[in-house]
Protein backbone atom coordinates (compact mmCIF):
# COMPACT_ATOMS: atom_id res chain seq x y z
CA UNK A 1 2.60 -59.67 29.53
CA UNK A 2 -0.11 -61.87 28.27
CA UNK A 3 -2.78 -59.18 26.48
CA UNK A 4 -6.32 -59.98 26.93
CA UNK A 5 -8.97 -57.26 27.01
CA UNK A 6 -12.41 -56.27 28.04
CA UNK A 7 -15.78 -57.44 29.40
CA UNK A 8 -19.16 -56.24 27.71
CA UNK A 9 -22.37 -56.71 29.22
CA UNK A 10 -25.75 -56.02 28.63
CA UNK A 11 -29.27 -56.57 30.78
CA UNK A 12 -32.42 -56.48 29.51
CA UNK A 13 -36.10 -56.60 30.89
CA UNK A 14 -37.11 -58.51 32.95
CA UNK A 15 -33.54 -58.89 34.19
CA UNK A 16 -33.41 -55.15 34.81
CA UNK A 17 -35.58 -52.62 37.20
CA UNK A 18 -37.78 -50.19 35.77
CA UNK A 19 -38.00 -51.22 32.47
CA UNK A 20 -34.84 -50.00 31.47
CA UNK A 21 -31.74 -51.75 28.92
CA UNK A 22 -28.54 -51.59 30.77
CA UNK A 23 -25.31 -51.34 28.94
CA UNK A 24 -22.01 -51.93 30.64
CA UNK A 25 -18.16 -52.71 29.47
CA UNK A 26 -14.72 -52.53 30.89
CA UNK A 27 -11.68 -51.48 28.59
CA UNK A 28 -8.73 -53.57 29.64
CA UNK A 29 -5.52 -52.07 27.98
CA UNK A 30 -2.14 -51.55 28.63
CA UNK A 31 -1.79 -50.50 32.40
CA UNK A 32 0.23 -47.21 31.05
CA UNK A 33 -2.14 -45.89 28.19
CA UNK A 34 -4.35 -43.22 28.85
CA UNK A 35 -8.04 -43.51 28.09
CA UNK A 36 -9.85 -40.31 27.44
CA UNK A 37 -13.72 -39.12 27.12
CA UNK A 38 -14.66 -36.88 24.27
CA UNK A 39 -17.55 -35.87 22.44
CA UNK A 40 -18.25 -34.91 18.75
CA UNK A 41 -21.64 -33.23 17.75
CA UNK A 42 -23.50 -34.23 14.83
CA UNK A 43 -22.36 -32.91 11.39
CA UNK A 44 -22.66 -33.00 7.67
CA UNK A 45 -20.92 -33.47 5.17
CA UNK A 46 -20.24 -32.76 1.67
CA UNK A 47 -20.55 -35.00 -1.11
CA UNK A 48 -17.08 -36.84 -1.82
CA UNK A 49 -15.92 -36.19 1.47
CA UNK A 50 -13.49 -38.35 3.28
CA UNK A 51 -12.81 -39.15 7.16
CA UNK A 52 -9.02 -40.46 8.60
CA UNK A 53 -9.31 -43.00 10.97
CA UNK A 54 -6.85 -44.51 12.86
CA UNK A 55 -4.83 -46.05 9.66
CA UNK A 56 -6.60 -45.69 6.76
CA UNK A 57 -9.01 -42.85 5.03
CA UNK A 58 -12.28 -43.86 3.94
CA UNK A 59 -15.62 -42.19 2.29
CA UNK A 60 -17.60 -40.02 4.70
CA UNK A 61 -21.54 -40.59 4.72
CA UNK A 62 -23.72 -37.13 4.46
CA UNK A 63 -24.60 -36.82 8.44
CA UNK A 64 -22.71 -38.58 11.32
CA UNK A 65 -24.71 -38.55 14.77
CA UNK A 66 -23.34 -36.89 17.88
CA UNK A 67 -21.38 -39.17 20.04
CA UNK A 68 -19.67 -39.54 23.59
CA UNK A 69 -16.67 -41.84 23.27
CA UNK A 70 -13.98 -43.52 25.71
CA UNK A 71 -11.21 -44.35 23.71
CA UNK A 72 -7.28 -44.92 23.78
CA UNK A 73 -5.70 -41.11 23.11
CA UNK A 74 -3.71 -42.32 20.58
CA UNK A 75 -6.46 -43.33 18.39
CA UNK A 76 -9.36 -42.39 16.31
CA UNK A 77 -12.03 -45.03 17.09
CA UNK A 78 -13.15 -45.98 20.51
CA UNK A 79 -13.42 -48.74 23.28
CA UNK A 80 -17.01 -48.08 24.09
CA UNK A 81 -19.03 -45.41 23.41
CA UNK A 82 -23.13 -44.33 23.14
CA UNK A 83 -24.49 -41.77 20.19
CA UNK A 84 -27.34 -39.24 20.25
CA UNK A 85 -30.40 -41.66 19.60
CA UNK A 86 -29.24 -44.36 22.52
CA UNK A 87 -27.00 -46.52 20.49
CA UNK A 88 -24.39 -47.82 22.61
CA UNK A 89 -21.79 -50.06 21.46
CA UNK A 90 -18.58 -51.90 22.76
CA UNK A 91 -15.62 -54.20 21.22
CA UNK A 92 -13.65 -56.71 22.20
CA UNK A 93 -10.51 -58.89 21.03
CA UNK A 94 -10.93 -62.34 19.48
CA UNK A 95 -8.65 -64.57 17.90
CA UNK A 96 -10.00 -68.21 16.09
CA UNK A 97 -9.31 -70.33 13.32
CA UNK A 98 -8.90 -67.39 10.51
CA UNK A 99 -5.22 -65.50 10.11
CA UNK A 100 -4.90 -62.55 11.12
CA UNK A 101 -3.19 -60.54 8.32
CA UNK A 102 -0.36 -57.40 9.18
CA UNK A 103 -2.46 -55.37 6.65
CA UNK A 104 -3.48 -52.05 7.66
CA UNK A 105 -7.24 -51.42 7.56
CA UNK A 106 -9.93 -50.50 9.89
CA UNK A 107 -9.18 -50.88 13.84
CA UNK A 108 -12.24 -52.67 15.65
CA UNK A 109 -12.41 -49.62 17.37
CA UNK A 110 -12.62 -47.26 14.28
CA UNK A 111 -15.68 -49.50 13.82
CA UNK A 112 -16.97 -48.58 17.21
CA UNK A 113 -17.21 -45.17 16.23
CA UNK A 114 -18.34 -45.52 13.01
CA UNK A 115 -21.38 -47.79 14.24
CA UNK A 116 -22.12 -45.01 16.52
CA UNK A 117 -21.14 -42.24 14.17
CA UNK A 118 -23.90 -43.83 11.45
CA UNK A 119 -26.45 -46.10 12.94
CA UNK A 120 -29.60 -45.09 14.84
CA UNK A 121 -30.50 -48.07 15.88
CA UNK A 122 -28.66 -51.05 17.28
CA UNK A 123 -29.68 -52.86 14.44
CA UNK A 124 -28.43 -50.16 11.71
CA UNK A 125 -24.97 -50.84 13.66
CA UNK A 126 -24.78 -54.33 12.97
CA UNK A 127 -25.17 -53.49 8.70
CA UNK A 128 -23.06 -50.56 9.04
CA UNK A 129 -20.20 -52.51 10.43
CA UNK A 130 -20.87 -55.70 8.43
CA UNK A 131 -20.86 -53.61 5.18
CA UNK A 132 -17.85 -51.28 6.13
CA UNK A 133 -16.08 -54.60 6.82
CA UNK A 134 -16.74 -55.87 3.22
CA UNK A 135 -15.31 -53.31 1.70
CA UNK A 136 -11.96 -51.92 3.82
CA UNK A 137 -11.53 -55.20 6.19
CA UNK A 138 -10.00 -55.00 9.53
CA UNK A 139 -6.47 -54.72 10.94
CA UNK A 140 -3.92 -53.01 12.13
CA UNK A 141 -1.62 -52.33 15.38
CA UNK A 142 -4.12 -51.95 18.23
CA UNK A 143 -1.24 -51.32 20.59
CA UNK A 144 0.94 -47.76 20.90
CA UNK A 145 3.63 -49.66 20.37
CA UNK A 146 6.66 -51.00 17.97
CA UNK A 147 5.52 -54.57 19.27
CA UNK A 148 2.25 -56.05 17.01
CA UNK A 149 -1.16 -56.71 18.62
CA UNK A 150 -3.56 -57.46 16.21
CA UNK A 151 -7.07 -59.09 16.24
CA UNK A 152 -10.34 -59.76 14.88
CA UNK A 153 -13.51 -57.96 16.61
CA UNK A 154 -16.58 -59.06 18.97
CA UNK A 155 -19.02 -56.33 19.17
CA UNK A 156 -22.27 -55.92 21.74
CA UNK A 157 -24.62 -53.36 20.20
CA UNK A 158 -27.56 -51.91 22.53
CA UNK A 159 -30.18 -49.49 22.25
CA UNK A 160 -33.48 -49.01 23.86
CA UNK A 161 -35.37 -51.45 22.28
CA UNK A 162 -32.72 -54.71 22.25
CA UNK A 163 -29.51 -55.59 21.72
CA UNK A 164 -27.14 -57.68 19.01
CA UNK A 165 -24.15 -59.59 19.69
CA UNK A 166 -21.78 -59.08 16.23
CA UNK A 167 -18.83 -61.62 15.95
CA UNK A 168 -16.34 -61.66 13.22
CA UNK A 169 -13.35 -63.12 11.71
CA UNK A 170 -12.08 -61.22 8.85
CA UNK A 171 -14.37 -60.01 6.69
CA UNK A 172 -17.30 -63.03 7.97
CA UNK A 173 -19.10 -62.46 10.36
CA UNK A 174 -22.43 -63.53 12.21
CA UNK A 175 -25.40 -61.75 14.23
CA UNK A 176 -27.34 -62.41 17.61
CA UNK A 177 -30.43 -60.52 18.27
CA UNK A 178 -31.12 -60.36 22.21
CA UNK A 179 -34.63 -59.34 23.14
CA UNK A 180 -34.66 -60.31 26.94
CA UNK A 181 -32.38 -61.30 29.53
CA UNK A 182 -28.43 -60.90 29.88
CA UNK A 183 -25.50 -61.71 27.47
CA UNK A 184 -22.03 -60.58 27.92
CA UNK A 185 -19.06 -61.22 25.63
CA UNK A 186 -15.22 -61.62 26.55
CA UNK A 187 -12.49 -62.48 23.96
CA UNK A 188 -14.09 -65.41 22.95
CA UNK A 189 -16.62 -66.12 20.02
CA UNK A 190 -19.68 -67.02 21.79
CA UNK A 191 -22.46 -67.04 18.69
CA UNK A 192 -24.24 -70.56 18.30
CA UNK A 193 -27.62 -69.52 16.97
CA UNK A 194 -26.81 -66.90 14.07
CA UNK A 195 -30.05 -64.84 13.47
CA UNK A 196 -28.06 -62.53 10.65
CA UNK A 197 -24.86 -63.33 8.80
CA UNK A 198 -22.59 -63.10 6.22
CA UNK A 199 -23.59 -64.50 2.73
CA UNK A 200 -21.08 -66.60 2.82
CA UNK A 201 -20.30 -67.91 6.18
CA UNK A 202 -21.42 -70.90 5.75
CA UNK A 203 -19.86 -72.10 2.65
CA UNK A 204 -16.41 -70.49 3.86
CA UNK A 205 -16.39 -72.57 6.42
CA UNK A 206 -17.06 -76.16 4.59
CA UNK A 207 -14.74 -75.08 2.07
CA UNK A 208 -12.01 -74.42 4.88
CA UNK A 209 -12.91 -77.85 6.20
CA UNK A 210 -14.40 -76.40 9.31
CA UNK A 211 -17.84 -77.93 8.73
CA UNK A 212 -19.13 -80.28 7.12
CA UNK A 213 -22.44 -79.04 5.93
CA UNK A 214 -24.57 -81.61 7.08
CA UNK A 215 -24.71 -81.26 11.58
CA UNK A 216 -25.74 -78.01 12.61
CA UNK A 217 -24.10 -74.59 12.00
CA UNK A 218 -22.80 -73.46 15.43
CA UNK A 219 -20.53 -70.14 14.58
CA UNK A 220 -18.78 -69.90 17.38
CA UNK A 221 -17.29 -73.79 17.68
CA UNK A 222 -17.03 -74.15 13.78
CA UNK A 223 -14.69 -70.64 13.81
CA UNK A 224 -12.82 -70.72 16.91
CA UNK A 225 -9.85 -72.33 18.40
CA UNK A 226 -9.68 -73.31 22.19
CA UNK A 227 -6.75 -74.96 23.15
CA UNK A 228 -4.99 -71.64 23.99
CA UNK A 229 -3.95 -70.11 27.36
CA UNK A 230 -5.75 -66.52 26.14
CA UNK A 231 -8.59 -68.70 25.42
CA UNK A 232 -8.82 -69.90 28.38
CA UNK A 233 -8.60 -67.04 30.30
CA UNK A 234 -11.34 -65.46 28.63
CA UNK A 235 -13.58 -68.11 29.26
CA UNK A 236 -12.80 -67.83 32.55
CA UNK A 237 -13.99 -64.23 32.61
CA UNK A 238 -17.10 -65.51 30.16
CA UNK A 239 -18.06 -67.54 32.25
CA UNK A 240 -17.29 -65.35 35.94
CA UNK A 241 -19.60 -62.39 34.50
CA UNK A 242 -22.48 -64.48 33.21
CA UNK A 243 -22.92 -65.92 36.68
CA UNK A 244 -22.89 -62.35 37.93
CA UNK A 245 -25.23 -61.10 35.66
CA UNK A 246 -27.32 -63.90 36.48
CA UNK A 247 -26.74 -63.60 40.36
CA UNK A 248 -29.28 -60.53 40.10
CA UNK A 249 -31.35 -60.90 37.53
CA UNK A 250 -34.04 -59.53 37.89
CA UNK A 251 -33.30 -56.58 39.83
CA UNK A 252 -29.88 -55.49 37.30
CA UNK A 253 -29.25 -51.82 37.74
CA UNK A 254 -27.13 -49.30 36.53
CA UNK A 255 -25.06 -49.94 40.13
CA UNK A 256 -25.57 -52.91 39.96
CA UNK A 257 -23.52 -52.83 36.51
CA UNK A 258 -21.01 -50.87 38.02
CA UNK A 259 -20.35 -53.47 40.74
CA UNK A 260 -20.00 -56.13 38.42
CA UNK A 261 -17.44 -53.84 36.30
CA UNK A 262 -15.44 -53.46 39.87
CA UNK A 263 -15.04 -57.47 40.36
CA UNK A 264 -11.38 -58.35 41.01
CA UNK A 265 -12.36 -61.71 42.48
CA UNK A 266 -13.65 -62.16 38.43
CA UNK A 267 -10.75 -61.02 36.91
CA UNK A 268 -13.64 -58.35 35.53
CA UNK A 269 -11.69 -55.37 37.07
CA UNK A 270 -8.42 -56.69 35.93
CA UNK A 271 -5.04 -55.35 36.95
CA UNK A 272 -1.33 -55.97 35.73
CA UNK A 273 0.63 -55.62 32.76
CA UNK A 274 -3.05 -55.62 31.09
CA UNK A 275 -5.94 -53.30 33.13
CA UNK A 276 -9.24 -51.81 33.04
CA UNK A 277 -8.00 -47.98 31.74
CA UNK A 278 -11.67 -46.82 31.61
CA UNK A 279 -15.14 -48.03 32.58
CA UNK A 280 -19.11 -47.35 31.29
CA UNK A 281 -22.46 -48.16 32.28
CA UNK A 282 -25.24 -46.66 30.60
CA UNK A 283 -29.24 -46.57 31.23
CA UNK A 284 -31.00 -47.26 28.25
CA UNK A 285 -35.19 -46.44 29.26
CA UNK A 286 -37.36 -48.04 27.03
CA UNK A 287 -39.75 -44.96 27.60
CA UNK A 288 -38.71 -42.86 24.70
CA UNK A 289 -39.67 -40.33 26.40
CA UNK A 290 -36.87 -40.14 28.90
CA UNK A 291 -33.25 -39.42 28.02
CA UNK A 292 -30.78 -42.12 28.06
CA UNK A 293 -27.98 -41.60 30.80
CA UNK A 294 -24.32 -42.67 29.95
CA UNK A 295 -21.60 -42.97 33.08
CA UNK A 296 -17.74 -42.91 32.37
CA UNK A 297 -14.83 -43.09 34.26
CA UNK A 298 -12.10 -41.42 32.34
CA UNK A 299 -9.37 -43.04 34.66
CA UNK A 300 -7.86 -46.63 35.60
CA UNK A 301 -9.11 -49.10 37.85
CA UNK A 302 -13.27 -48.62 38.88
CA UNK A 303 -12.85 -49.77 42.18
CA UNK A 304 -11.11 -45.87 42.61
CA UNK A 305 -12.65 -43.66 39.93
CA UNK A 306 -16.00 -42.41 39.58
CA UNK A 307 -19.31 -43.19 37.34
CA UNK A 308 -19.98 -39.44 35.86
CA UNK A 309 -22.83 -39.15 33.79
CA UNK A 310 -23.59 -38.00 30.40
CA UNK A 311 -26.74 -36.53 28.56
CA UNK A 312 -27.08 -35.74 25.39
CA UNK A 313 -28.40 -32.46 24.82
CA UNK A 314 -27.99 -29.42 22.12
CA UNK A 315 -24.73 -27.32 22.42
CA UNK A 316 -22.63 -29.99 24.94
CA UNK A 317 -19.67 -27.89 26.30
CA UNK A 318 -16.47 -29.38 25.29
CA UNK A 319 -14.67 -32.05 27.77
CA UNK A 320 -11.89 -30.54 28.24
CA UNK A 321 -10.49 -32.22 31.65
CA UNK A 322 -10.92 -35.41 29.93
CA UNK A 323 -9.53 -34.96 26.51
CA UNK A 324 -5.75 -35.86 25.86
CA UNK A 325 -3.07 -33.34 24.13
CA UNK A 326 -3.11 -33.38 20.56
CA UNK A 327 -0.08 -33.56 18.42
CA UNK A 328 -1.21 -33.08 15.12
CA UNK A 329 1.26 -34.90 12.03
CA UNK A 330 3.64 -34.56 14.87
CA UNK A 331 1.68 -37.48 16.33
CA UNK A 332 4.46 -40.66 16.39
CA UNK A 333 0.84 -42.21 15.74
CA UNK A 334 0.80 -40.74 12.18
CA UNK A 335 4.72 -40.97 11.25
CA UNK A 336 6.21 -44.28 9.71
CA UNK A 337 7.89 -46.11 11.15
CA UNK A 338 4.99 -46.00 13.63
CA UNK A 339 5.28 -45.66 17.24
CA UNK A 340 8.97 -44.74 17.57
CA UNK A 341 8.25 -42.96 20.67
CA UNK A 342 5.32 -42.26 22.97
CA UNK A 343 4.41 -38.50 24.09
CA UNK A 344 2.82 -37.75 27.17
CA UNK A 345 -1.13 -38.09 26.74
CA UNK A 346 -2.58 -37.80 30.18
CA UNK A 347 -5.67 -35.49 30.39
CA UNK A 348 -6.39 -33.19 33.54
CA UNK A 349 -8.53 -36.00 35.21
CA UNK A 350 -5.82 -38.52 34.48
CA UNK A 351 -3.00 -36.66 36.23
CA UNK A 352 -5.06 -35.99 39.43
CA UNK A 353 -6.77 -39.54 39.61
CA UNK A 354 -3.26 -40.93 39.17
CA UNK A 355 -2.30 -38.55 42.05
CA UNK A 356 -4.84 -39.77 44.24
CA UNK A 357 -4.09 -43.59 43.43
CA UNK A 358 -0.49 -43.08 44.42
CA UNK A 359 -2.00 -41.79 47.79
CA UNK A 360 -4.11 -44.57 48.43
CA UNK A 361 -1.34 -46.91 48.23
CA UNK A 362 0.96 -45.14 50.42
CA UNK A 363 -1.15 -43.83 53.03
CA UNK A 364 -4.47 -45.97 54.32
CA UNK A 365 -6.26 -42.91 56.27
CA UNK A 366 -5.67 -40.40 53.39
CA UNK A 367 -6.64 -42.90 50.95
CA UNK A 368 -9.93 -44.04 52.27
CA UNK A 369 -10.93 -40.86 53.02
CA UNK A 370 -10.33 -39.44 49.05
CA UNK A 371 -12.00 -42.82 47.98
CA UNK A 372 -14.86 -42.37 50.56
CA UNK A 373 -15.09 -38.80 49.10
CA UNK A 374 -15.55 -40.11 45.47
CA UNK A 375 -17.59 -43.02 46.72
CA UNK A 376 -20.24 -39.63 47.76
CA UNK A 377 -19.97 -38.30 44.92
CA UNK A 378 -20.92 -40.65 42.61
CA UNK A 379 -23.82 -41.74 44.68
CA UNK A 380 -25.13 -38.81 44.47
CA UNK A 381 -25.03 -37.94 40.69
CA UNK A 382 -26.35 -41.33 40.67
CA UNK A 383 -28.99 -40.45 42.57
CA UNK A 384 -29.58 -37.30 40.72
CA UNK A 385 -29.91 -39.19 37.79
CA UNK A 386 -32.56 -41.25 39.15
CA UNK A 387 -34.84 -38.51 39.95
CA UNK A 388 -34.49 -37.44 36.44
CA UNK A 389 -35.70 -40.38 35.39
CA UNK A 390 -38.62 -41.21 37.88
CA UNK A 391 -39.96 -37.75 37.16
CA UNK A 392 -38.93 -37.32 33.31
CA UNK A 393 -38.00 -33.71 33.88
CA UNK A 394 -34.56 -32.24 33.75
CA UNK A 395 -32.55 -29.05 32.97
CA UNK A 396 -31.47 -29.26 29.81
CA UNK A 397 -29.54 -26.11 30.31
CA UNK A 398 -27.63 -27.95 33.24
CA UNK A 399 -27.13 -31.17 31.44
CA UNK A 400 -25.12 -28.90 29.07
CA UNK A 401 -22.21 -28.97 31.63
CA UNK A 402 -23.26 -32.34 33.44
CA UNK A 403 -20.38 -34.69 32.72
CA UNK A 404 -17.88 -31.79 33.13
CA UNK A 405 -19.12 -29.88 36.12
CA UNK A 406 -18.63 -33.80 37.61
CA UNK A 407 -15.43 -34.24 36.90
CA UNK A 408 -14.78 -30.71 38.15
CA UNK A 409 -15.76 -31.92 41.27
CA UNK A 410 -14.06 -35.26 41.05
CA UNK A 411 -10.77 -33.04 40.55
CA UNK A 412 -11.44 -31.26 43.77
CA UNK A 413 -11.63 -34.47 45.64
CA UNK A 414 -8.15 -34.98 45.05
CA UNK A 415 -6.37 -31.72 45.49
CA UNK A 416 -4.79 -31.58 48.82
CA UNK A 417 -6.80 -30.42 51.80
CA UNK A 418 -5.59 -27.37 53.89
């Protein structure tokens, strides 16, 4: 099993209808490992305060934002994720020129969260990484497993104003502002034009020998290697979801992001060893006046799960159907040697949708008709959403229970008719 992970994109106006940013990403993981969706309201703290992530413990800030995640169960962090003031933010693997050390530090997906968890702006995200880098570094297992995975982080950072492409390798790192149009990142560095960076970036590199100070900077081909299979592969994808992006620019909507996200013929919706565990498009408006929708799958595979949406509002109910069991110091997660064994951490929604998948492959008629059923469903929330934001007026008292009155119903798709 070759890993390779994830697809970000991100469309801005004029590629997009309605003057609206639109956020999309792909989590490709380990077929087996369960993705779940959780939120976490906004909090403060007290002074001296400290927060466990995934490996390591680091200083808590005074207020953290609320935040809807999708992330591996195992973990702290997150894959992708949006917070209260329309930050959205997803990672993705990359390996170049720099080791990668077997130090434990921050995850790229602890950063996720913590971007999201302290940044109200896309912008903020970018120095809130950067700096958190600086001082703990990255690293660590990013696999629930005895067997190493480790890499160094690409980041796309959106909100409703623009959007930042964040690339790094170790503790350097460079910065892409995007103010119109469409980028999308794979697990490749991509950065040529570096509009924010690391102090030192450049003078790492010519004293590495990677440059030699005089033709122009280009981050991406002075820190990266290419003459890998992995490489290649993501380049392929790179390369496969710019052209879709581009296909309908112009016209880019939140479906529109969704049917890019379910591409097999890409390799965008990939499946194997290595698969998309969990899926999210989010509608960014530019009118500050309307609320930011977020749409996660919770479950394997987009081409058979559904888009539910998300608003933030005060008092969220808890997600229960889509959070995994907890197991406390218990966790094998938390115990060294790490990842001896691996407990069962498939949510409500997992066990169903997984259910329902095993139907679809063994019977055609039953299976279309559950998919065709889900298929409804999610055009309709979809269109729901869409009225919300043509007329700028929803229940806020409904949106409370929005994402998990959805997967309510998703769940009821998939029990066994009478």
């Amino acid at each position: 099993m070759e890993p390779s992970s994830c697809d970000t994109f991100v469309a801005l106006p004029p590629a997009t209808l309605g003057n609206r940013i639109i956020f999309g990403k792909n989590s490709d993981r380990p077929s087996e490992e369960v993705q779940e969706i959780v939120y976490f309201p906004a909090s403060h703290h007290k002074p001296g305060e400290k927060v466990e992530c995934t490996y390591i413990e680091i200083e808590q800030v005074a207020e953290t934002y609320a935040v809807i995640l999708s992330r591996p169960s195992w973990l702290w962090g997150a894959e992708m994720g949006a917070n209260e003031h329309g930050v959205c933010i997803g990672n993705e693997a990359v390996w170049g020129r720099e080791e990668i050390g077997n130090d434990e530090a921050l995850l790229g997906m602890d950063l996720v969260r913590l971007g999201l968890e302290r940044a109200d702006s896309a912008e903020k995200a970018v120095s809130v990484i950067a700096d958190l880098l600086e001082k703990h570094g990255q690293g660590g297992n990013c696999m629930e497993s005895h067997m190493a995975f480790t890499y160094h982080n690409s980041f796309l950072i959106a909100d409703r104003k623009e959007a930042w492409v964040l690339e790094t390798s170790e503790k350097h790192w460079a910065a892409e502002n995007v103010k119109e149009g469409v980028r999308n990142i794979s697990n490749q560095l991509s950065i040529t034009k570096v509009d924010r960076g690391h102090p030192e970036l450049k003078d790492y590199a010519k004293n590495r020998g990677w440059w030699d100070g005089e033709k122009e900077f280009d981050f991406a081909a002075t820190y990266s290697y290419v003459n890998t299979a992995r490489m290649t592969a993501a380049r392929g994808r790179y390369g496969e979801g710019y052209k879709l992006l581009k296909k309908h620019e112009g016209r880019i909507s939140a479906e529109t992001m969704m049917s890019i996200l379910r591409d097999k013929e890409s390799g965008i919706n990939m499946e194997g060893g290595f698969m998309t565990t969990g899926s999210m498009v989010s509608i960014l408006p530019q009118d500050p006046s309307l609320p930011c929708v977020h749409f996660f799958t919770g479950t394997p595979n987009p081409d058979r799960s559904v888009f539910k949406p998300f608003i933030f509002v005060p008092n969220i109910t808890q997600l229960l159907k889509t959070g995994s069991p907890v197991f406390g110091p218990e966790d094998p997660v938390k115990k060294n040697p790490r990842f001896q064994t691996k407990p069962d951490r498939r949510h409500e929604l997992y066990k169903k949708h997984e259910s329902a998948a095993a139907l679809m492959d063994v019977s055609k008629e039953n299976g279309n008709e559950v998919l065709k059923q889900i298929q409804n469903l999610e055009k309709e929330k979809i269109n729901e959403m869409e009225h919300i934001l043509q007329s700028g007026h929803f229940d806020v008292d409904q949106a409370v229970h929005l994402f998990s009155t959805c997967v309510e119903e998703e769940i009821r798709e998939y029990l066994p008719k009478d």
